[in-house]
Protein backbone atom coordinates (compact mmCIF):
# COMPACT_ATOMS: atom_id res chain seq x y z
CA UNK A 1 22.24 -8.96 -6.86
CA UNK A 2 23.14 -5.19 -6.24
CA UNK A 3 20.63 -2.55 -7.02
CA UNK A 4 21.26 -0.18 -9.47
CA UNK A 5 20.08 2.77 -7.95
CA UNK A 6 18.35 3.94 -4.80
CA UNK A 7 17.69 7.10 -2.88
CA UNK A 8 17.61 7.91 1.26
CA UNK A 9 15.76 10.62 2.09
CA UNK A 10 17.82 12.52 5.08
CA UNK A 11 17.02 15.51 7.37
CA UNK A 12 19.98 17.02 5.30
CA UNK A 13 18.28 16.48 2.04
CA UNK A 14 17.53 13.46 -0.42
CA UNK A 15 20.90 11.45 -1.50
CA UNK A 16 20.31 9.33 -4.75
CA UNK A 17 23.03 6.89 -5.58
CA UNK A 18 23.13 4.82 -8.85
CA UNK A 19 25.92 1.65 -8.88
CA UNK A 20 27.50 0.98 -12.21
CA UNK A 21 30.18 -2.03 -10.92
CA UNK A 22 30.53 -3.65 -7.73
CA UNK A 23 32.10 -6.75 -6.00
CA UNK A 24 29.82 -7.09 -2.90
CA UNK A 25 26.24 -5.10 -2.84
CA UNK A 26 26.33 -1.55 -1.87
CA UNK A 27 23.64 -2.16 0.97
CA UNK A 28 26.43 -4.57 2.64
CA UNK A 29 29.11 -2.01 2.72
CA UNK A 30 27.60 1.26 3.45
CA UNK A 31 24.40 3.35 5.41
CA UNK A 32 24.15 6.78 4.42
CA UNK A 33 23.57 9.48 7.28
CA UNK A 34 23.80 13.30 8.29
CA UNK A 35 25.80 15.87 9.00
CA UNK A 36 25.55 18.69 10.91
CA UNK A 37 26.63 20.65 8.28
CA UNK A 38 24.68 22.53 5.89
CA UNK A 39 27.94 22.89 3.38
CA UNK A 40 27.39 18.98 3.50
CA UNK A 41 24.80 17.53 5.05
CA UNK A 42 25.61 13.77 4.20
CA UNK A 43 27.73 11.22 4.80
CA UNK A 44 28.44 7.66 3.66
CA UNK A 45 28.75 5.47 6.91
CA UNK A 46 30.31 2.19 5.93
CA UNK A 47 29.49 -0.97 7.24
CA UNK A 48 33.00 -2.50 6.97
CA UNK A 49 35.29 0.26 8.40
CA UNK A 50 34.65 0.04 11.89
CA UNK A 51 34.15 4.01 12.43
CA UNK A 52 31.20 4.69 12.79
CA UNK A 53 28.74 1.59 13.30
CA UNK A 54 30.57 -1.79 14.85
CA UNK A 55 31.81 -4.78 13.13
CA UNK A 56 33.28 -8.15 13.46
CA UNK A 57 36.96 -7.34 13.12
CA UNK A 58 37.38 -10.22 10.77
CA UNK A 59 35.13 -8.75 8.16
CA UNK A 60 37.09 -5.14 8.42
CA UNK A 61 40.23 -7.58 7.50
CA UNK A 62 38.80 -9.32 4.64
CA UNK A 63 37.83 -6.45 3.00
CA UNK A 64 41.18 -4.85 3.09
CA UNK A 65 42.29 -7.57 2.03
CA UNK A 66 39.44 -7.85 -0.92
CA UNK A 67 40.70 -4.13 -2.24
CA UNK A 68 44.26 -5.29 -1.51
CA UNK A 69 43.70 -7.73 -4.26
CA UNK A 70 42.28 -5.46 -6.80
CA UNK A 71 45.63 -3.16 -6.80
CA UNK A 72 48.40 -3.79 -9.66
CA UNK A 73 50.91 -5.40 -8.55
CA UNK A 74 54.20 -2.78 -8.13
CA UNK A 75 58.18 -3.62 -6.93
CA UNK A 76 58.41 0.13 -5.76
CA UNK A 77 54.65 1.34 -3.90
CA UNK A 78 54.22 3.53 -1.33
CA UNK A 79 51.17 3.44 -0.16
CA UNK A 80 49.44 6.67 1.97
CA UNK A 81 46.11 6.79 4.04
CA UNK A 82 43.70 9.78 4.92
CA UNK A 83 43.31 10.73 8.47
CA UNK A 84 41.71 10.09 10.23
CA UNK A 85 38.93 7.96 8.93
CA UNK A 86 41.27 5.68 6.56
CA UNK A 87 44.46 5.34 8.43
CA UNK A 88 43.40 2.13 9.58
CA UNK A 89 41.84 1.11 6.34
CA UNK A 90 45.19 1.87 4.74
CA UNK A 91 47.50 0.08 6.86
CA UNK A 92 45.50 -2.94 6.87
CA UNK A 93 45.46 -2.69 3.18
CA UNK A 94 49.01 -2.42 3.28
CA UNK A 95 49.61 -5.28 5.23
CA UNK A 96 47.39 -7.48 3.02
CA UNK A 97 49.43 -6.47 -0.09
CA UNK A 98 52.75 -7.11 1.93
CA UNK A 99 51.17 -10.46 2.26
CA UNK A 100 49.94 -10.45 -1.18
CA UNK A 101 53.13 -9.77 -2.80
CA UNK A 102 56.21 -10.50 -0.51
CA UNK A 103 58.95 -9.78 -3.17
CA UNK A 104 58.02 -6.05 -3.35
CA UNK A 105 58.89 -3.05 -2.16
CA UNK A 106 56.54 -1.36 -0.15
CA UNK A 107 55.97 1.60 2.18
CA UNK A 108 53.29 2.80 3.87
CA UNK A 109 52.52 6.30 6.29
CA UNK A 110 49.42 8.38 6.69
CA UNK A 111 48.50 11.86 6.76
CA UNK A 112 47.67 13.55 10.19
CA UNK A 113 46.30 16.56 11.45
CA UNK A 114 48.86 15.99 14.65
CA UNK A 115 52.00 18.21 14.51
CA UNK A 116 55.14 16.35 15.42
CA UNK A 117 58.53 18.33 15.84
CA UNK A 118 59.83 17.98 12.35
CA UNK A 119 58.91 20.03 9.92
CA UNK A 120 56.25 18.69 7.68
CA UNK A 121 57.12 16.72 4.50
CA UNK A 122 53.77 18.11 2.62
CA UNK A 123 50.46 19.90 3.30
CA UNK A 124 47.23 19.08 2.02
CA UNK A 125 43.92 20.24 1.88
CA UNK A 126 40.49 18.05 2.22
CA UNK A 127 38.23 21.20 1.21
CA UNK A 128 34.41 19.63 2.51
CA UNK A 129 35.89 18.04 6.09
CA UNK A 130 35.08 19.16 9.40
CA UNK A 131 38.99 19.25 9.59
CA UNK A 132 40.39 20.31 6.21
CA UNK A 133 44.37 20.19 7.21
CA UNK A 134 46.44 17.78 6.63
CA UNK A 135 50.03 17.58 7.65
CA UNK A 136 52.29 14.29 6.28
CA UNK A 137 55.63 13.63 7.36
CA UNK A 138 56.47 11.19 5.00
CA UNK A 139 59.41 8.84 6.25
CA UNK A 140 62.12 8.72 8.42
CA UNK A 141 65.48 8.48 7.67
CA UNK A 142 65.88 4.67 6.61
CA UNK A 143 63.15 4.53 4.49
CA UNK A 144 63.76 7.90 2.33
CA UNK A 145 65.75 5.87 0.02
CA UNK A 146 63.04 3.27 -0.48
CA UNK A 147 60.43 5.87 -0.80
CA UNK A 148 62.39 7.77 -3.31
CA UNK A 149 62.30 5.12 -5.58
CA UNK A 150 58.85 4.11 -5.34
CA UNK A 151 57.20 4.10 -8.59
CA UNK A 152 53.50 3.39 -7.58
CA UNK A 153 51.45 5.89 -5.00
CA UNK A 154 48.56 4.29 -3.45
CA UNK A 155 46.51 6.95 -1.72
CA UNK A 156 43.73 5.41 0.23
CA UNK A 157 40.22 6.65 2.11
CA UNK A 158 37.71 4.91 2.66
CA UNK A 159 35.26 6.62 0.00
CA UNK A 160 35.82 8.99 -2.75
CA UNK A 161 32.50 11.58 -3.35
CA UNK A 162 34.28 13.48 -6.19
CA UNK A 163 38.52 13.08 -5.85
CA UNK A 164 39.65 16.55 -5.14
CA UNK A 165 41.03 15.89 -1.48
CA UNK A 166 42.71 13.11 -3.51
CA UNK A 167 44.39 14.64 -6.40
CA UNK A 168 45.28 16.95 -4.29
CA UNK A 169 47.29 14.90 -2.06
CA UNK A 170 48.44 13.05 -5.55
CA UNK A 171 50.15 16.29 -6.42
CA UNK A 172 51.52 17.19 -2.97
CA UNK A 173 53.33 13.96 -2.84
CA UNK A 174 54.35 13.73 -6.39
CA UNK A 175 56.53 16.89 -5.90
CA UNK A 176 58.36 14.32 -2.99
CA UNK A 177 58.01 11.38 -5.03
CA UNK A 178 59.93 12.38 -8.42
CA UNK A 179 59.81 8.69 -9.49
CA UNK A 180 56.07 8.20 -8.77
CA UNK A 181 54.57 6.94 -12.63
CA UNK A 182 51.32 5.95 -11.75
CA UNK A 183 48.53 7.33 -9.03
CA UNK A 184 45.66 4.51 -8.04
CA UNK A 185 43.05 5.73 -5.81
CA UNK A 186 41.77 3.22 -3.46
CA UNK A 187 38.59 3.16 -1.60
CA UNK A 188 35.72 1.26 -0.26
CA UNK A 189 33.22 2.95 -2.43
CA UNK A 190 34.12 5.21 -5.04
CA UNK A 191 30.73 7.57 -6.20
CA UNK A 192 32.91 9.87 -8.46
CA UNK A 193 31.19 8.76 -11.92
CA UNK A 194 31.90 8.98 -15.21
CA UNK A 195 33.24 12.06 -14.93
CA UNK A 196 35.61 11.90 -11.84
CA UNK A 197 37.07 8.98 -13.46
CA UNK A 198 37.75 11.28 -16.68
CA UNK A 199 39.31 13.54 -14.53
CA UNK A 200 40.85 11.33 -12.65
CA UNK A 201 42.88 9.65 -16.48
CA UNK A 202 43.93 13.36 -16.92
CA UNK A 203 45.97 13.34 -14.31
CA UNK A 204 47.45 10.07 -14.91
CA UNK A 205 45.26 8.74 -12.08
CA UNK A 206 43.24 4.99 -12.12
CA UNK A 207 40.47 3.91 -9.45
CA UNK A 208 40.37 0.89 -7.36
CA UNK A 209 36.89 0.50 -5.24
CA UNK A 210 34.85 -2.52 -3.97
CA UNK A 211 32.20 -0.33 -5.48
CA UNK A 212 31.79 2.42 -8.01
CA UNK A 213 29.13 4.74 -9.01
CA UNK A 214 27.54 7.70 -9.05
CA UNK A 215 25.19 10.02 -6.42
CA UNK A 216 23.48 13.56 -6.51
CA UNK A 217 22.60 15.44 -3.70
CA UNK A 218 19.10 17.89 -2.89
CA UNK A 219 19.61 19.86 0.24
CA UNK A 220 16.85 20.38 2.34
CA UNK A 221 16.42 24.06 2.28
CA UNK A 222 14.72 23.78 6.07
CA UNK A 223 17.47 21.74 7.44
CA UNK A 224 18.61 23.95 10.41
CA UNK A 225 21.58 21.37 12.09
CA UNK A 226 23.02 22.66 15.46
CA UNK A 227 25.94 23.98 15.73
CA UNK A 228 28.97 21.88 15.68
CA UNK A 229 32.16 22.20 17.82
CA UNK A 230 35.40 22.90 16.04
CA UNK A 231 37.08 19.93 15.04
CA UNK A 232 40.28 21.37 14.16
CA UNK A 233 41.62 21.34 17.22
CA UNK A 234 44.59 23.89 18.39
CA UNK A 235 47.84 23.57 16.63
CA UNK A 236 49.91 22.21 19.12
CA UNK A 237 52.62 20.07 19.28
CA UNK A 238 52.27 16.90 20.49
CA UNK A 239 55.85 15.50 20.05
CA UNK A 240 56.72 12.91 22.61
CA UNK A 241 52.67 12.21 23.04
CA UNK A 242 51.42 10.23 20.25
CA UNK A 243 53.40 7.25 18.65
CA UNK A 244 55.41 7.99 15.53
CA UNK A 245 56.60 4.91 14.11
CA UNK A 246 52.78 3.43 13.54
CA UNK A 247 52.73 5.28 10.48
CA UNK A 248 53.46 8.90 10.53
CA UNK A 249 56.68 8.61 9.76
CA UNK A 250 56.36 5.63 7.83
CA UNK A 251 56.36 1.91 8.12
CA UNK A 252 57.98 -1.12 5.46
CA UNK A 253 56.55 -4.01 7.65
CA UNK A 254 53.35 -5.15 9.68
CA UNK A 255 53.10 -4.42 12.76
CA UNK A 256 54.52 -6.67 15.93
CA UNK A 257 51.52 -8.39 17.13
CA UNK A 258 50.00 -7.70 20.79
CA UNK A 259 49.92 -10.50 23.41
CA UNK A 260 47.68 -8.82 25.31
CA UNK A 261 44.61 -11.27 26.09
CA UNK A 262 41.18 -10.43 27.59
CA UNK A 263 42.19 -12.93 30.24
CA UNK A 264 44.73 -10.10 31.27
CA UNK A 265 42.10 -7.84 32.10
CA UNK A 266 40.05 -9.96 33.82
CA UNK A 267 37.27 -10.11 31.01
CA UNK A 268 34.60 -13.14 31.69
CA UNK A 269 35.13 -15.33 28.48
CA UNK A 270 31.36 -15.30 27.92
CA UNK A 271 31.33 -11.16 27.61
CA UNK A 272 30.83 -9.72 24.53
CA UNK A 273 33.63 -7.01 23.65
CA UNK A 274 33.46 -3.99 21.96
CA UNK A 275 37.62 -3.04 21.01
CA UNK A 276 37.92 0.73 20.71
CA UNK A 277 40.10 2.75 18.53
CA UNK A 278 40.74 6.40 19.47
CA UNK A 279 42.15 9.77 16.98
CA UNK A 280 43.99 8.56 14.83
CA UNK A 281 45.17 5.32 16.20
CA UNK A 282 43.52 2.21 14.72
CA UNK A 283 45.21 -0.51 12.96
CA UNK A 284 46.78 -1.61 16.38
CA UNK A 285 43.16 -1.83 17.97
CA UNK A 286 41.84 -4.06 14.89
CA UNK A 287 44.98 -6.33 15.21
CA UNK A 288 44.39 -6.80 19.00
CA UNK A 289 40.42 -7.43 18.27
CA UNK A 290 41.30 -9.82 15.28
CA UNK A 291 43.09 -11.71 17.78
CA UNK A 292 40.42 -11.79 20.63
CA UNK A 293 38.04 -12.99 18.15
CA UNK A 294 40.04 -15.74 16.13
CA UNK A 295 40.48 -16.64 20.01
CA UNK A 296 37.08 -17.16 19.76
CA UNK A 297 36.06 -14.17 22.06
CA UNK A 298 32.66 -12.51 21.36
CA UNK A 299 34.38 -9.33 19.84
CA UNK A 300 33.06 -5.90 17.96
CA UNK A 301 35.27 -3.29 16.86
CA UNK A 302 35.43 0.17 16.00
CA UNK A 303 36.69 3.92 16.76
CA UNK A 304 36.13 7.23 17.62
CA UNK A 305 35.41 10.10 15.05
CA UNK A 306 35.75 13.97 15.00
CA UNK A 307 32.74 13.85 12.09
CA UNK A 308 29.49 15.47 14.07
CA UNK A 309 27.04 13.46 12.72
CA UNK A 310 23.27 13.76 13.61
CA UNK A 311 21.49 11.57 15.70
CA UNK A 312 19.04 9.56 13.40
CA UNK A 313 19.79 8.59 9.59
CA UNK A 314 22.15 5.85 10.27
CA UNK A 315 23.10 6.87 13.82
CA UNK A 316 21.01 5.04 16.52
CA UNK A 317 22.98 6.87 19.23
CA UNK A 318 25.93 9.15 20.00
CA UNK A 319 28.28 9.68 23.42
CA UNK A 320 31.16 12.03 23.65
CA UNK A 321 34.38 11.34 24.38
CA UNK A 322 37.08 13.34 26.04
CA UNK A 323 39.94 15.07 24.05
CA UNK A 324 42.82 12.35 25.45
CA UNK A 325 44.80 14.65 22.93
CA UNK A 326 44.73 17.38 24.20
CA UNK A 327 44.07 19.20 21.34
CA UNK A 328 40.80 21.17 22.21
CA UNK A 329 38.94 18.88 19.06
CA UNK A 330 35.28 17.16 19.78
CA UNK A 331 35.50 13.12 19.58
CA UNK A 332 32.16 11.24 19.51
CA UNK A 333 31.42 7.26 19.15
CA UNK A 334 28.42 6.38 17.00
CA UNK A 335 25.97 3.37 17.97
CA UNK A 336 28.20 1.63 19.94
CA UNK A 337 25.09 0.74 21.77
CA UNK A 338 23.95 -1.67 18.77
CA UNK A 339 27.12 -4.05 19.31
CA UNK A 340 25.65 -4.88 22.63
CA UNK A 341 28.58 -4.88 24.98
CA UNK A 342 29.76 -5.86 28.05
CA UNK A 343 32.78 -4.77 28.29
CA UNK A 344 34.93 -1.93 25.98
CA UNK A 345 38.12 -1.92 25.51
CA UNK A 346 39.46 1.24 24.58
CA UNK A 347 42.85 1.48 22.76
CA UNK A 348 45.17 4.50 22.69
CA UNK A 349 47.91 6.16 22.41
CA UNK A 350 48.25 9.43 24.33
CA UNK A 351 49.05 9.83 27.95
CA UNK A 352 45.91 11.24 28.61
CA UNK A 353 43.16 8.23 29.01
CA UNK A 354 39.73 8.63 26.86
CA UNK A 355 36.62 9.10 29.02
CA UNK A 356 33.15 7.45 27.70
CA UNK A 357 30.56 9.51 28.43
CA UNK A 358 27.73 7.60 29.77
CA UNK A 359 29.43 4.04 28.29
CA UNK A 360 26.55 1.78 29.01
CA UNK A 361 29.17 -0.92 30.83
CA UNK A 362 32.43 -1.45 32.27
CA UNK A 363 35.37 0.21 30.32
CA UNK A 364 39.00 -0.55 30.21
CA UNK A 365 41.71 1.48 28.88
CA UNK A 366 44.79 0.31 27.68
CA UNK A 367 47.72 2.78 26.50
CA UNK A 368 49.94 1.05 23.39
CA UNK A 369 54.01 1.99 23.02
CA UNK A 370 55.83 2.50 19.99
CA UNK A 371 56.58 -0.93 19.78
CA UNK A 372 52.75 -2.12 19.69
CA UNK A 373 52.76 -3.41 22.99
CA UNK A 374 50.46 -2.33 26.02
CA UNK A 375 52.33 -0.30 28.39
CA UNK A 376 49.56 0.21 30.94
């Protein structure tokens, strides 16, 4: 049975959260941690993601499959995930309502904070992030048609604390979208309340969440956090560098599936494997780890984050990793120690190959092309 309420007291401050509906308990699907922030000094770390603490890849599927479910059924949806924590959350719930609901029409691309050579389709703002821009380049040619017609917009993150970043976006994209009718805002958790919800139904917007409630927030006024890196990163573009067609300039099918086995990089079949995803490439990753482990491989997943999170709270330990993009933005991995690895894989896109710092074990690196194969 889920508890109604609860509270976590954090060096940040004490976070109280109260659940009014949910499908699966809130203590299954999320940990709450800090920031080192004092403009917000908490954050929600989900247990089901693969971000920030690792998970067996088949229970990041079946709950993107789970919200998947929950959405009304549309003939015309695009669907649209936040980078960077959601893209993968997104696209896998994308792929589950492909699945789901084979006669309809649907799209799917994802905001990034990566500049391609294009000029951007829409901006957006996310106003409490670390990294507040984001750029969308909605679809390429072939699919502008489709997308024009789309009558359902699907924006999707992986938790919504009050629905500005959101409605935001909402309104960016309806300006694009002329045919758009309805908004649903999907999530993991959704701790908006009462009165994000009414706020929400002004705008002609409708939440779908695993779970749904409500939180409040007391700083600690003697929480001092050290000072962050930027994690904005240097507007550069990286045209040519990072992979296009995964989603950032839209997608109307799943991707190709990767052949790549652990066998082909000399992997014992007793290790246990912790599958890495890097920036802002993820769903790729999952697929390959979902794979490993229906294999029946010992396999863990999750992926990098520009968040800088404090040690403690949630997070049992913290390594940096190096900017493969090039970018001049901070990229950390969160308790990867906990998912007890032999080996990591670590997926990515860019030329440049991430460095672990102080991994733990072995690491291999393998580089994915456009076409969702490994091209290392």
């Amino acid at each position: 049975m889920t508890a109604p309420q609860g509270s976590a007291t954090l060096q940040a401050g004490t976070l109280k959260w109260s659940v009014s509906h949910s499908h699966i308990p809130v203590e299954s699907l999320c940990r709450f941690g800090t920031r080192r922030s004092r403009r917000r000094g908490f954050v929600f770390l989900s247990t089901v993601l693969g971000k920030h603490i690792p998970v067996l890849p088949s229970m990041v599927i079946a709950n993107q499959k789970e919200l998947a479910a929950r959405l009304p059924k549309s003939e015309n949806v695009v669907f649209v995930g936040l980078a960077e924590t959601a893209i993968g959350l997104a696209q896998g719930v994308f792929e589950a309502y492909l699945e789901q609901h084979p006669s309809s029409c649907a799209l799917f691309t994802h905001t990034t904070r990566h500049q391609l050579a294009e000029s951007p389709w829409y901006n957006s703002q996310e106003p409490h992030s670390h990294a507040p821009d984001h750029l969308g380049y909605g679809f390429e040619p072939n699919l502008c048609e489709k997308a024009q017609q789309a009558r359902t917009l699907v924006l999707v993150d992986d938790e919504i604390s009050t629905g500005t970043t959101l409605l935001g976006l909402a309104e960016a994209l309806r300006q694009r979208l002329p045919a758009i009718e309805h908004v649903v805002l999907a999530c993991l958790t959704d701790w908006s309340g009462p009165a994000g919800h009414a706020r929400f139904a002004a705008t002609g917007a409708s939440v779908v969440a695993l779970c749904q409630g409500s939180y409040s927030f007391e700083p600690n006024p003697d929480y001092q956090p050290d000072a962050a890196p930027d994690a904005r990163g240097a507007s550069l573009c990286l045209e040519g560098s990072i992979l296009k067609n995964h989603g950032r300039v839209g997608r109307s099918n799943s991707l190709p599936e990767c052949s790549l086995t652990p066998a082909d990089l000399a992997i014992p079949p007793n290790s246990t494997i912790l599958v890495l995803g890097t920036g802002e490439f993820l769903h790729a990753p999952l697929r390959l780890a979902l794979a490993w482990e229906r294999a029946g491989y010992r396999v863990l997943f999750q992926s990098t984050s520009r968040s800088p999170l404090a040690l403690g709270d949630g997070i049992g330990s913290v390594r940096h990793v190096s900017d493969h993009y090039g970018d001049g933005a901070p990229y950390y991995i969160y308790n990867h120690e906990s998912a007890g690895a032999d080996r990591i894989v670590v997926c990515h896109e860019t030329p440049n190959t991430p460095v672990i710092e102080n991994p733990g074990c072995p690491v291999i690196c393998v580089r994915f092309g456009e076409d969702g194969t490994c091209v290392r």
